[in-house]
N, C-alpha and C. Protein backbone atom coordinates (compact mmCIF):
# COMPACT_ATOMS: atom_id res chain seq x y z
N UNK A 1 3.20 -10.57 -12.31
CA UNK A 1 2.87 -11.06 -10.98
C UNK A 1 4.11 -11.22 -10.12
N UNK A 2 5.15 -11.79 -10.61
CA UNK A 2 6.35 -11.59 -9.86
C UNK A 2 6.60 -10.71 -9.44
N UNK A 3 6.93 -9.53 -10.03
CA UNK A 3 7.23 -8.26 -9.49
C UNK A 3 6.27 -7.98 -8.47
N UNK A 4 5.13 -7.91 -8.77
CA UNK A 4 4.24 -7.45 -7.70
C UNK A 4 4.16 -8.01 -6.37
N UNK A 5 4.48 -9.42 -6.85
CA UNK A 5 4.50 -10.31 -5.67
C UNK A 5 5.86 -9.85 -4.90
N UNK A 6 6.81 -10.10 -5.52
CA UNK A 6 8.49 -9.16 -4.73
C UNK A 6 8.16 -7.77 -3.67
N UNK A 7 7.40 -7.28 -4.79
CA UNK A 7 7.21 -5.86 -3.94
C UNK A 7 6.10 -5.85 -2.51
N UNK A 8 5.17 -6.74 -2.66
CA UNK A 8 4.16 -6.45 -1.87
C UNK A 8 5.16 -7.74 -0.79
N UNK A 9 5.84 -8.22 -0.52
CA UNK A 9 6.68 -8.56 0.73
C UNK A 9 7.61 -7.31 1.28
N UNK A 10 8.08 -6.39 0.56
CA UNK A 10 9.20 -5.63 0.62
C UNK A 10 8.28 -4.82 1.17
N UNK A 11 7.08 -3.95 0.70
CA UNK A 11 6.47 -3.02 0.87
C UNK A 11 5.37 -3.35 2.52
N UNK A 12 5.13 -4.37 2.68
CA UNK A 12 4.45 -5.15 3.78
C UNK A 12 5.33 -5.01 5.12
N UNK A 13 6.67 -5.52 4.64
CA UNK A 13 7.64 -5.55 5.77
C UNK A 13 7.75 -4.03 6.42
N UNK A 14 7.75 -2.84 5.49
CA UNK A 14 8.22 -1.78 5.49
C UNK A 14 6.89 -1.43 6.32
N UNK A 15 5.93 -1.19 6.30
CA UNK A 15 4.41 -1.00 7.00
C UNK A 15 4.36 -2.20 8.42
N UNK A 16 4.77 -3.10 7.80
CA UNK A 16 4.73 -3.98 9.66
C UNK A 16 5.93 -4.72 9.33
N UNK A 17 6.63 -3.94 10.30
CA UNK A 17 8.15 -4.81 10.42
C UNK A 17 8.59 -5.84 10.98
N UNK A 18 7.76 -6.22 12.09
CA UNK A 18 7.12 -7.42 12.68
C UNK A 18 6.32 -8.20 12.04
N UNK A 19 6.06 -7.69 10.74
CA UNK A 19 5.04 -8.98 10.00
C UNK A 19 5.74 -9.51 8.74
N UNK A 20 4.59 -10.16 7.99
CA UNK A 20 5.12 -10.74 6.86
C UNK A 20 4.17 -10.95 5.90
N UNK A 21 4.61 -10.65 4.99
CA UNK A 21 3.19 -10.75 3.99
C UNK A 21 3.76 -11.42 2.45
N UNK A 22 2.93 -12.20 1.88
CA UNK A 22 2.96 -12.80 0.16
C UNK A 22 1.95 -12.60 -0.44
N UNK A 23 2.04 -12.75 -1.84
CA UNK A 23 0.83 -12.74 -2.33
C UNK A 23 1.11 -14.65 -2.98
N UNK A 24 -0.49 -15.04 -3.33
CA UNK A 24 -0.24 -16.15 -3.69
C UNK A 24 -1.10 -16.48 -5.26
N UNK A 25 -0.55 -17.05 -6.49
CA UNK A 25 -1.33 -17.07 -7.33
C UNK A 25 -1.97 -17.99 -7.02
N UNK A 26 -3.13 -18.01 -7.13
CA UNK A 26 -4.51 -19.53 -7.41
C UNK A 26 -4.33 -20.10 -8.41
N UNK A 27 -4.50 -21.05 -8.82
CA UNK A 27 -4.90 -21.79 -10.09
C UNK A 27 -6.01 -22.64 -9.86
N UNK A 28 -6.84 -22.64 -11.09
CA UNK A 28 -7.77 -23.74 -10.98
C UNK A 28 -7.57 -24.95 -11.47
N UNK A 29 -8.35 -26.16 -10.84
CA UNK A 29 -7.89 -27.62 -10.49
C UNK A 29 -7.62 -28.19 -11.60
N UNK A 30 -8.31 -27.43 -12.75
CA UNK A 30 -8.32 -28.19 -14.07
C UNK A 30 -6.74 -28.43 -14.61
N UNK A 31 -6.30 -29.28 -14.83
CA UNK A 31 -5.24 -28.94 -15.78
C UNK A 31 -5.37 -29.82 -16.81
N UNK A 32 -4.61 -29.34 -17.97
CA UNK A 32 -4.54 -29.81 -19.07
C UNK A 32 -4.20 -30.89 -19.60
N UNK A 33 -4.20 -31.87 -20.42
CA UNK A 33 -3.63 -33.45 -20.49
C UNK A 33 -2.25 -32.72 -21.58
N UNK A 34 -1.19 -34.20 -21.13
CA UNK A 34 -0.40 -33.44 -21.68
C UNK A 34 -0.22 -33.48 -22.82
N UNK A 35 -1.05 -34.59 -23.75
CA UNK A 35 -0.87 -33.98 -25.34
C UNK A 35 -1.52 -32.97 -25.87
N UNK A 36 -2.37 -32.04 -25.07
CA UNK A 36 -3.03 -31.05 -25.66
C UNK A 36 -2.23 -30.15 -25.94
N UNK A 37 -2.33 -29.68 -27.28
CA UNK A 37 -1.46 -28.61 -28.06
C UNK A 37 -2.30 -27.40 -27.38
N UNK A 38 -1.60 -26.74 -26.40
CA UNK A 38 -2.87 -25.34 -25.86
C UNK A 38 -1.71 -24.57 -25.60
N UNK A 39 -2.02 -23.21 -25.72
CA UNK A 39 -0.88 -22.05 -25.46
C UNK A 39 -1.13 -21.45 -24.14
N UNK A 40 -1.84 -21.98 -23.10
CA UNK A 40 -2.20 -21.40 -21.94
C UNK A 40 -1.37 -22.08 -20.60
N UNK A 41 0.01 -20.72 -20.88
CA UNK A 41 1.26 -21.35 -19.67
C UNK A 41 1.19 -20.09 -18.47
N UNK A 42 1.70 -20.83 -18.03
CA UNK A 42 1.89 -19.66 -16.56
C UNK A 42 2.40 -18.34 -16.84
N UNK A 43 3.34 -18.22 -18.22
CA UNK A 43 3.70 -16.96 -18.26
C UNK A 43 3.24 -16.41 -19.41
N UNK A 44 1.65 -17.02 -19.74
CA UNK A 44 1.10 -15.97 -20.66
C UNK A 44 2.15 -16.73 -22.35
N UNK A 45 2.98 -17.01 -22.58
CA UNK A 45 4.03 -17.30 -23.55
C UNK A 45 3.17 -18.57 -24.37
N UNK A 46 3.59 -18.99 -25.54
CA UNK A 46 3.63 -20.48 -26.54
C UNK A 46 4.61 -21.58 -25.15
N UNK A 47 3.94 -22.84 -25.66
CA UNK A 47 4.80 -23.88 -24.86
C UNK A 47 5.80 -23.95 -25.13
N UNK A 48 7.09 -23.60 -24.90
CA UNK A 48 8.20 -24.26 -25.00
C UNK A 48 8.83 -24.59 -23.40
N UNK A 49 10.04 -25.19 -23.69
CA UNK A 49 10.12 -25.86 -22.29
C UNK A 49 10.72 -25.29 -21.41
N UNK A 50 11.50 -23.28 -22.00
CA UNK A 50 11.49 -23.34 -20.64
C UNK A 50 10.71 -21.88 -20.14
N UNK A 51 9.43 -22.32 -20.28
CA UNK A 51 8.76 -21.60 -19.35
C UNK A 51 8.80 -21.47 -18.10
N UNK A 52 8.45 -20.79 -17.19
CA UNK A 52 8.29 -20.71 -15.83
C UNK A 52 7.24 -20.13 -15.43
N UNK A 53 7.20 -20.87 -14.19
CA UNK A 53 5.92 -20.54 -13.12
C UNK A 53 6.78 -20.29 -11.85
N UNK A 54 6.54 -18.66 -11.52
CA UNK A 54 7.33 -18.79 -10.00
C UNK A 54 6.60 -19.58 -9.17
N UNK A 55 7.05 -19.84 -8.29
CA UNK A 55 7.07 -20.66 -6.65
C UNK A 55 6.04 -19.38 -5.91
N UNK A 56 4.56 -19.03 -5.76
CA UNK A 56 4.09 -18.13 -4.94
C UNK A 56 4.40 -17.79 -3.14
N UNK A 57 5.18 -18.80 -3.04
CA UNK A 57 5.55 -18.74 -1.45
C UNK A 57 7.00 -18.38 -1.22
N UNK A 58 7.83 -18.23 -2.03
CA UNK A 58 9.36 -18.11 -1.90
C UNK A 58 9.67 -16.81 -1.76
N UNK A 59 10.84 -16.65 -1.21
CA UNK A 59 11.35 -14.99 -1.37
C UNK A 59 12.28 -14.81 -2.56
N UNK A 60 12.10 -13.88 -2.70
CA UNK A 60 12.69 -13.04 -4.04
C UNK A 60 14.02 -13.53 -4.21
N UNK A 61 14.65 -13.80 -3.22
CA UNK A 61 16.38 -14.27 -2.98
C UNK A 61 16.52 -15.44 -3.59
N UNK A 62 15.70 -16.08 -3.53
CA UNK A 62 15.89 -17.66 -3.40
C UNK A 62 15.33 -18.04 -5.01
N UNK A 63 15.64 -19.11 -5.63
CA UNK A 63 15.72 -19.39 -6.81
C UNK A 63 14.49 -20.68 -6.37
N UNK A 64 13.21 -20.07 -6.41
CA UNK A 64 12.00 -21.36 -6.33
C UNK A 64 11.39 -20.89 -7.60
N UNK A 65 12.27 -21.03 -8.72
CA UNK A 65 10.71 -21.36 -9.98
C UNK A 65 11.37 -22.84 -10.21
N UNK A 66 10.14 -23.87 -10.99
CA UNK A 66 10.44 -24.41 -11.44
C UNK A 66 10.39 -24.81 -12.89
N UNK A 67 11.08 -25.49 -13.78
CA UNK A 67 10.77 -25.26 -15.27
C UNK A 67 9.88 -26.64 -15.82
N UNK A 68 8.85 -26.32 -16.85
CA UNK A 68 7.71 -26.73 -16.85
C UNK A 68 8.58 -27.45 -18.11
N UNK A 69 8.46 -28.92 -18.01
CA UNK A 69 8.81 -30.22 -18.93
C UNK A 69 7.81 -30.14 -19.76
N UNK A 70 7.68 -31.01 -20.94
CA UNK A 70 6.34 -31.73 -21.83
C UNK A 70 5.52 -32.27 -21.26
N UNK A 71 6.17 -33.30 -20.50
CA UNK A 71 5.18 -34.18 -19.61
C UNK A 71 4.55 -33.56 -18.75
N UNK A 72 4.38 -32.33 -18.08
CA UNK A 72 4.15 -31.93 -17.07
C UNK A 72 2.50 -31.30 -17.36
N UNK A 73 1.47 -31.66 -16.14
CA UNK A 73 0.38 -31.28 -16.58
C UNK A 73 0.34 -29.38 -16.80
N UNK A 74 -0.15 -29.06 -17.29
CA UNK A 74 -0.32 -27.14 -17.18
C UNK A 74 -1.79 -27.08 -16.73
N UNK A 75 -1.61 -26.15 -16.16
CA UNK A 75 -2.88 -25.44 -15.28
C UNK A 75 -3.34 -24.64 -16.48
N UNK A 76 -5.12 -25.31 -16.71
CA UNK A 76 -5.36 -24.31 -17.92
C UNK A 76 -5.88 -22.94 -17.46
N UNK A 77 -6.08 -22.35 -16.08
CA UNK A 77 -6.35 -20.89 -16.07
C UNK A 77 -5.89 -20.41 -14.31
N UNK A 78 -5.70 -19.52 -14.47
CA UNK A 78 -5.06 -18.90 -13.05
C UNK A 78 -6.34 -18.09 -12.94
N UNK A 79 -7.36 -18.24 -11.37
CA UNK A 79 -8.44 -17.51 -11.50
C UNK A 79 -8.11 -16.44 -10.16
N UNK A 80 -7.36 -16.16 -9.74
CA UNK A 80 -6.98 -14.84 -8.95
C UNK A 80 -6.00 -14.78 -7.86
N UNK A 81 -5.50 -14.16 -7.17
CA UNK A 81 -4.91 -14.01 -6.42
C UNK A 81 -4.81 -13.62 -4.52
N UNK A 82 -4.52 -14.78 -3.77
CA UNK A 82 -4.77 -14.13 -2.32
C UNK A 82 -4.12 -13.85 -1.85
N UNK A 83 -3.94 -13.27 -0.35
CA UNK A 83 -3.06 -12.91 0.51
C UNK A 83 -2.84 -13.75 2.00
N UNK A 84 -1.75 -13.53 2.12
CA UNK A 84 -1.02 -14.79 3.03
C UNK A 84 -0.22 -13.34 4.02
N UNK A 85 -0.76 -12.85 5.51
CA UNK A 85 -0.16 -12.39 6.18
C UNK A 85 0.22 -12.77 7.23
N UNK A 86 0.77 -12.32 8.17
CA UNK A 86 0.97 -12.24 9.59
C UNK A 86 1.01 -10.99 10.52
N UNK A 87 0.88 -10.66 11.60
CA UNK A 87 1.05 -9.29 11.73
C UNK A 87 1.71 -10.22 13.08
N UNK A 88 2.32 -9.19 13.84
CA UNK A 88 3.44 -9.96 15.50
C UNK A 88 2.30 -10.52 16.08
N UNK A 89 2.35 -11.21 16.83
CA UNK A 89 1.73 -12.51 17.55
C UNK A 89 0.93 -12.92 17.12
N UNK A 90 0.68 -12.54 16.47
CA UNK A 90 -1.16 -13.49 15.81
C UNK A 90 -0.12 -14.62 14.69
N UNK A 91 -1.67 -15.18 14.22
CA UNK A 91 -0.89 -16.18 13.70
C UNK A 91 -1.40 -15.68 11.81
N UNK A 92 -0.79 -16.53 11.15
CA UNK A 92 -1.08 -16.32 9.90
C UNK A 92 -2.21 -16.35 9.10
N UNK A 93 -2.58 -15.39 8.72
CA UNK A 93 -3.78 -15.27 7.83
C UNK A 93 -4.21 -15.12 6.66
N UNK A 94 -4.65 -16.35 5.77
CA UNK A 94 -5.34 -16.21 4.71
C UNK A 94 -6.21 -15.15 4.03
N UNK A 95 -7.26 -15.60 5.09
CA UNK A 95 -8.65 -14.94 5.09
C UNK A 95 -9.04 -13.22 5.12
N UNK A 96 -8.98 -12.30 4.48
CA UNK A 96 -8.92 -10.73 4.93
C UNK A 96 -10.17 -10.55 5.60
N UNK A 97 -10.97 -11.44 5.65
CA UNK A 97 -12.36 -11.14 6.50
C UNK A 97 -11.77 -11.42 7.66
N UNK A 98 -10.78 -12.05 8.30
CA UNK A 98 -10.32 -12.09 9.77
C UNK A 98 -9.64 -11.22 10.34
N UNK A 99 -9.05 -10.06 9.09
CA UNK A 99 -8.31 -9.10 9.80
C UNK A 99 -9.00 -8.27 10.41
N UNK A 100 -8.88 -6.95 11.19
CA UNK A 100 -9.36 -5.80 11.12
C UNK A 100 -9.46 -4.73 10.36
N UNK A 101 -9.92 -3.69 10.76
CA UNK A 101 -9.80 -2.70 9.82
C UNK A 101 -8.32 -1.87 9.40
N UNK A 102 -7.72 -1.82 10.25
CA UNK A 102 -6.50 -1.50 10.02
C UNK A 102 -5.72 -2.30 9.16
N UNK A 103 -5.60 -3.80 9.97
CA UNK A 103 -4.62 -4.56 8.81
C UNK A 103 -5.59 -4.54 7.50
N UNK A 104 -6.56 -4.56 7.70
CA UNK A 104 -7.15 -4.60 5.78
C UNK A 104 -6.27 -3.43 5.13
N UNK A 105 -6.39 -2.20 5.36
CA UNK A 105 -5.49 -1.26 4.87
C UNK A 105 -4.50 -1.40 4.76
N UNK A 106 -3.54 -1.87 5.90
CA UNK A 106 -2.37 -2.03 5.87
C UNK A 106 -1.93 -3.35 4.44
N UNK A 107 -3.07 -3.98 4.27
CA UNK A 107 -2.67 -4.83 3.16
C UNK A 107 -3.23 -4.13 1.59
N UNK A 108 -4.13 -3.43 1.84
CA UNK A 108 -4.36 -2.75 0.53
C UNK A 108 -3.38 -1.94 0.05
N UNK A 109 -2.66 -1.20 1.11
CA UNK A 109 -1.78 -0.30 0.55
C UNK A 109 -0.82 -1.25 0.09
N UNK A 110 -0.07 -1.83 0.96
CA UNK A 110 1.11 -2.98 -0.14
C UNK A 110 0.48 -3.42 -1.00
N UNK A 111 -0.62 -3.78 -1.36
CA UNK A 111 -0.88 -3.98 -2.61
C UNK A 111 -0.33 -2.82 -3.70
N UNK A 112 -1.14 -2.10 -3.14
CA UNK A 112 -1.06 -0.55 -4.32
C UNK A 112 0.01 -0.21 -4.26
N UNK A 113 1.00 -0.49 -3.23
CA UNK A 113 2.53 0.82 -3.70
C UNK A 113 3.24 -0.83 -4.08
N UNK A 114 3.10 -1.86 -4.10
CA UNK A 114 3.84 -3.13 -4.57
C UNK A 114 3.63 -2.56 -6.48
N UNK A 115 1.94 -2.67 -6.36
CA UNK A 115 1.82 -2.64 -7.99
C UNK A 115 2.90 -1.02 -8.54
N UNK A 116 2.39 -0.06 -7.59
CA UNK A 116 2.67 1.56 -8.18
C UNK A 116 4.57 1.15 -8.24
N UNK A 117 5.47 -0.27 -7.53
CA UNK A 117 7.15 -0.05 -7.59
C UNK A 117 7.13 -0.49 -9.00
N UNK A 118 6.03 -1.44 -9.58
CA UNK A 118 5.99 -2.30 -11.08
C UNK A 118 5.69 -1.14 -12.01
N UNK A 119 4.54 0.15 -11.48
CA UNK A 119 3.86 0.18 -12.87
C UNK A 119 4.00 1.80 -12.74
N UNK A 120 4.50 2.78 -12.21
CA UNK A 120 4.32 3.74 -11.47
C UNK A 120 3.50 4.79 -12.20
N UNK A 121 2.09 4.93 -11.59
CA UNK A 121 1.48 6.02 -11.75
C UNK A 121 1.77 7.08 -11.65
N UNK A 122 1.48 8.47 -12.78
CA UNK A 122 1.93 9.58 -12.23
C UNK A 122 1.36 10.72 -10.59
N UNK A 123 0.07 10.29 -10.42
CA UNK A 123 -0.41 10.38 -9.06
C UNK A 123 -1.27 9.31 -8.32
N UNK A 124 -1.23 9.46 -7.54
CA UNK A 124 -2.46 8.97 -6.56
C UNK A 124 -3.35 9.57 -5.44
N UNK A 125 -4.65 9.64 -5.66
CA UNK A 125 -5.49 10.34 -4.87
C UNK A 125 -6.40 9.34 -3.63
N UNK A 126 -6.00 9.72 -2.00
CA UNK A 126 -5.95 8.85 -1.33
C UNK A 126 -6.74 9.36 -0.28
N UNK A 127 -8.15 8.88 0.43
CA UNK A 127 -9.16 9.52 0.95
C UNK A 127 -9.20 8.81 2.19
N UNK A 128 -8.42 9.64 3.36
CA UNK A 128 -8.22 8.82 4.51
C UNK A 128 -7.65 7.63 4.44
N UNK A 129 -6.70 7.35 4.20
CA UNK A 129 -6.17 6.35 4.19
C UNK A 129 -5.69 5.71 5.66
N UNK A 130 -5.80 6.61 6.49
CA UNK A 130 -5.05 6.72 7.70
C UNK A 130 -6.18 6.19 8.54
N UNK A 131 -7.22 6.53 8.28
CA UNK A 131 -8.37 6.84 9.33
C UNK A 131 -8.23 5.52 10.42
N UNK A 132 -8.03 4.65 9.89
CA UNK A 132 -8.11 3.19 10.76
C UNK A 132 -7.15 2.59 11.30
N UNK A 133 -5.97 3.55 10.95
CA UNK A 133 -4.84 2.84 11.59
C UNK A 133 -3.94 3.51 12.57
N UNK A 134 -3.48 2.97 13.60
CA UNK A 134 -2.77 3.40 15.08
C UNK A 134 -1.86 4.48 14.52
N UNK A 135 -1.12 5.29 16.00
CA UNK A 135 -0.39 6.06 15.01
C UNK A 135 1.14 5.65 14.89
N UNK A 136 1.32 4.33 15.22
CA UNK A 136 2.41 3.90 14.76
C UNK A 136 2.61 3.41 13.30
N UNK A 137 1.61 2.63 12.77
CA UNK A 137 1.19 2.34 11.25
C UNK A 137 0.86 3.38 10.53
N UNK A 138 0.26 5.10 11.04
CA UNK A 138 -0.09 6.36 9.97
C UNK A 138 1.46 6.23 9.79
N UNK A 139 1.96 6.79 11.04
CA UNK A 139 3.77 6.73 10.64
C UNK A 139 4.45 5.98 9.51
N UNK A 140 4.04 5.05 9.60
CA UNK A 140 5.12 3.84 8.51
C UNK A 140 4.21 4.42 7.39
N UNK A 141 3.27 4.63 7.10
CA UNK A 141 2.13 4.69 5.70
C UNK A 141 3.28 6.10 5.27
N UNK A 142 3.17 7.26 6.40
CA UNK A 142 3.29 8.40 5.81
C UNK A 142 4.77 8.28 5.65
N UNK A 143 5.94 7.40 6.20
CA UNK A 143 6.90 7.52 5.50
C UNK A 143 7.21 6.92 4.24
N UNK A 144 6.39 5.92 4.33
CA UNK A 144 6.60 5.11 3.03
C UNK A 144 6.44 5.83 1.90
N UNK A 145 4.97 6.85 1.68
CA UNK A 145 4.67 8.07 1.10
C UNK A 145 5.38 8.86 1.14
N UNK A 146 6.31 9.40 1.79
CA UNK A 146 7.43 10.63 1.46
C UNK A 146 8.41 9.59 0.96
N UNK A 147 8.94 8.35 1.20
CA UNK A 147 9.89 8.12 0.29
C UNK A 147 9.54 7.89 -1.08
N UNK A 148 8.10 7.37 -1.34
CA UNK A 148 7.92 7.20 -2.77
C UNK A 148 8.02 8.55 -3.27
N UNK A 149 7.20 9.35 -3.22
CA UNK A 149 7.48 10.52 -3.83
C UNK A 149 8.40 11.43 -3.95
N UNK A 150 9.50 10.48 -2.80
CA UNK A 150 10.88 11.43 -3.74
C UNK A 150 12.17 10.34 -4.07
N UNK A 151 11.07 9.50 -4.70
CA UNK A 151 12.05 8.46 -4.99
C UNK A 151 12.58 8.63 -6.49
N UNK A 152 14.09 8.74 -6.97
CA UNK A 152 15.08 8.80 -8.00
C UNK A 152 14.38 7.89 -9.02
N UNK A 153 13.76 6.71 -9.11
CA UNK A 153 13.34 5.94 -9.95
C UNK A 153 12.30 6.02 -10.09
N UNK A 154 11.08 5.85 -9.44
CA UNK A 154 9.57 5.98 -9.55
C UNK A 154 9.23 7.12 -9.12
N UNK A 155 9.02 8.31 -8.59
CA UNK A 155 8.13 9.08 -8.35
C UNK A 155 7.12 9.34 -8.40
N UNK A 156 6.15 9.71 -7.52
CA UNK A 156 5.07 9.77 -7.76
C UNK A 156 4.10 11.01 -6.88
N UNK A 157 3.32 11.78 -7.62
CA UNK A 157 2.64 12.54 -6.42
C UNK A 157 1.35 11.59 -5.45
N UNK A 158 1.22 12.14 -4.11
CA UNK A 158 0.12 11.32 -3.74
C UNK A 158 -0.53 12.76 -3.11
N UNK A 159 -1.60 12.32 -3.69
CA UNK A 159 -2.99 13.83 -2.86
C UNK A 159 -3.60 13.26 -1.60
N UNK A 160 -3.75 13.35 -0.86
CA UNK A 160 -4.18 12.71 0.08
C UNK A 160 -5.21 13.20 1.35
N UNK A 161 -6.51 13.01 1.36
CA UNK A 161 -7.32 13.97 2.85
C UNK A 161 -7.04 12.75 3.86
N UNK A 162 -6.91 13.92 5.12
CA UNK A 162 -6.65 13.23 6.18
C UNK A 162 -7.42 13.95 7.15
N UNK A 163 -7.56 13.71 8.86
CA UNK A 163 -7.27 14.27 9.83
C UNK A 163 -6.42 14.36 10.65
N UNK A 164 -5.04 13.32 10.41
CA UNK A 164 -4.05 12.89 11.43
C UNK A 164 -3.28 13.86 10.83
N UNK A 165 -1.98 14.26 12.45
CA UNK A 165 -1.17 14.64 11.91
C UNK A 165 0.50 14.26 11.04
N UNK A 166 0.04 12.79 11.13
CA UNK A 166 1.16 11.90 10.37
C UNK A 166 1.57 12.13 8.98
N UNK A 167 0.12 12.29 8.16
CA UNK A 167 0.99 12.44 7.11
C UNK A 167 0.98 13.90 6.35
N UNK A 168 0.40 14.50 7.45
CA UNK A 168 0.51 16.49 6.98
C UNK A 168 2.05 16.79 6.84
N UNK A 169 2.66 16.17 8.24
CA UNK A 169 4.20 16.62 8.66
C UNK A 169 4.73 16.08 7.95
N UNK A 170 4.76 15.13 6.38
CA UNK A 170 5.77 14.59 6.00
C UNK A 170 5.20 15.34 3.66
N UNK A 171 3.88 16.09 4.32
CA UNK A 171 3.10 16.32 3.51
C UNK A 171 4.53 17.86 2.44
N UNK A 172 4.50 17.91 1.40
CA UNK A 172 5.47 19.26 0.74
C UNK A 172 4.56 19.84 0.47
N UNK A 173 3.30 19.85 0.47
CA UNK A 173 2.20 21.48 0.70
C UNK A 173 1.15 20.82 1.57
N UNK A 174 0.28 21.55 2.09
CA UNK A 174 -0.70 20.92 2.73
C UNK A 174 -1.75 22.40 3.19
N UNK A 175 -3.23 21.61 2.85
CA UNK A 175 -4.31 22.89 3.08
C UNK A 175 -5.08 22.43 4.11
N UNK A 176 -5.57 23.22 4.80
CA UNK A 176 -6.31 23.28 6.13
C UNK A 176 -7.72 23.92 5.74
């Protein structure tokens, strides 16, 4: 989750450079008493003390985990994960039912190329991806896409149907 979480700010910024985006883990309310002998820590690990739970709101720079004591209650289950954006003037958004159609994409894809900097698939097959977004955002999508795929560390192919001409021109074959 860290990683992913690192990447999908890095990868967010890169798609709206004017915005800002996190991901945030949930936990549910329950937590555990603290003499319960239970192996269910934030990092998946046996209790010892120095586990960690990152900080879901911090940037990658900054040193926000904190380390989980004996005494300290543990969260017995993490039940999913949301998103925390902004795009320029609007204000910050939880909720993805408040975005539009564009920023929904624009946040799916940082999702997917955040997870693809962690886990890198050997392709990805991508069906309009563009369709909903201005052509200043196809732009950022389709560069982001030519740098992954000729990126020294991850590489990756992406197949992709479109109608725009954003990401044909950045496309190394392309059929009509």
């Amino acid at each position: 989750f860290g990683g992913v979480q690192k990447h999908f700010s890095e990868v967010f910024s890169e798609l709206v450079p004017s915005g800002k985006g996190s991901l945030i883990l949930e936990k549910s309310n329950d937590v555990e008493d603290e003499n319960t002998n239970s192996n269910s820590y934030a990092s998946g690990e046996s209790g010892d003390e120095e586990s960690r739970v990152e900080n879901s709101m911090g940037s990658p720079s900054q040193d926000i985990a904190t380390t989980i004591s004996p005494n300290t209650p543990r969260v017995k289950s993490f039940i999913g994960i949301s998103v925390k954006v902004t795009f320029a003037g609007e204000l910050e958004s939880t909720q993805t039912s408040a975005l539009s159609g564009g920023q929904k994409t624009l946040v799916a894809l940082a999702l997917i190329f955040a997870i693809q900097r962690c886990d890198p698939a050997p392709f990805y097959l991508f069906d309009e991806i563009d369709q909903a977004l201005d052509s200043t955002h196809r732009n950022a999508v389709a560069s982001l896409i030519d740098r992954q795929s000729h990126s020294k560390e991850r590489p990756a192919q992406f197949i992709c149907s479109t109608f725009s001409p954003e990401l044909v021109e950045v496309a190394d074959r392309h059929f009509g």
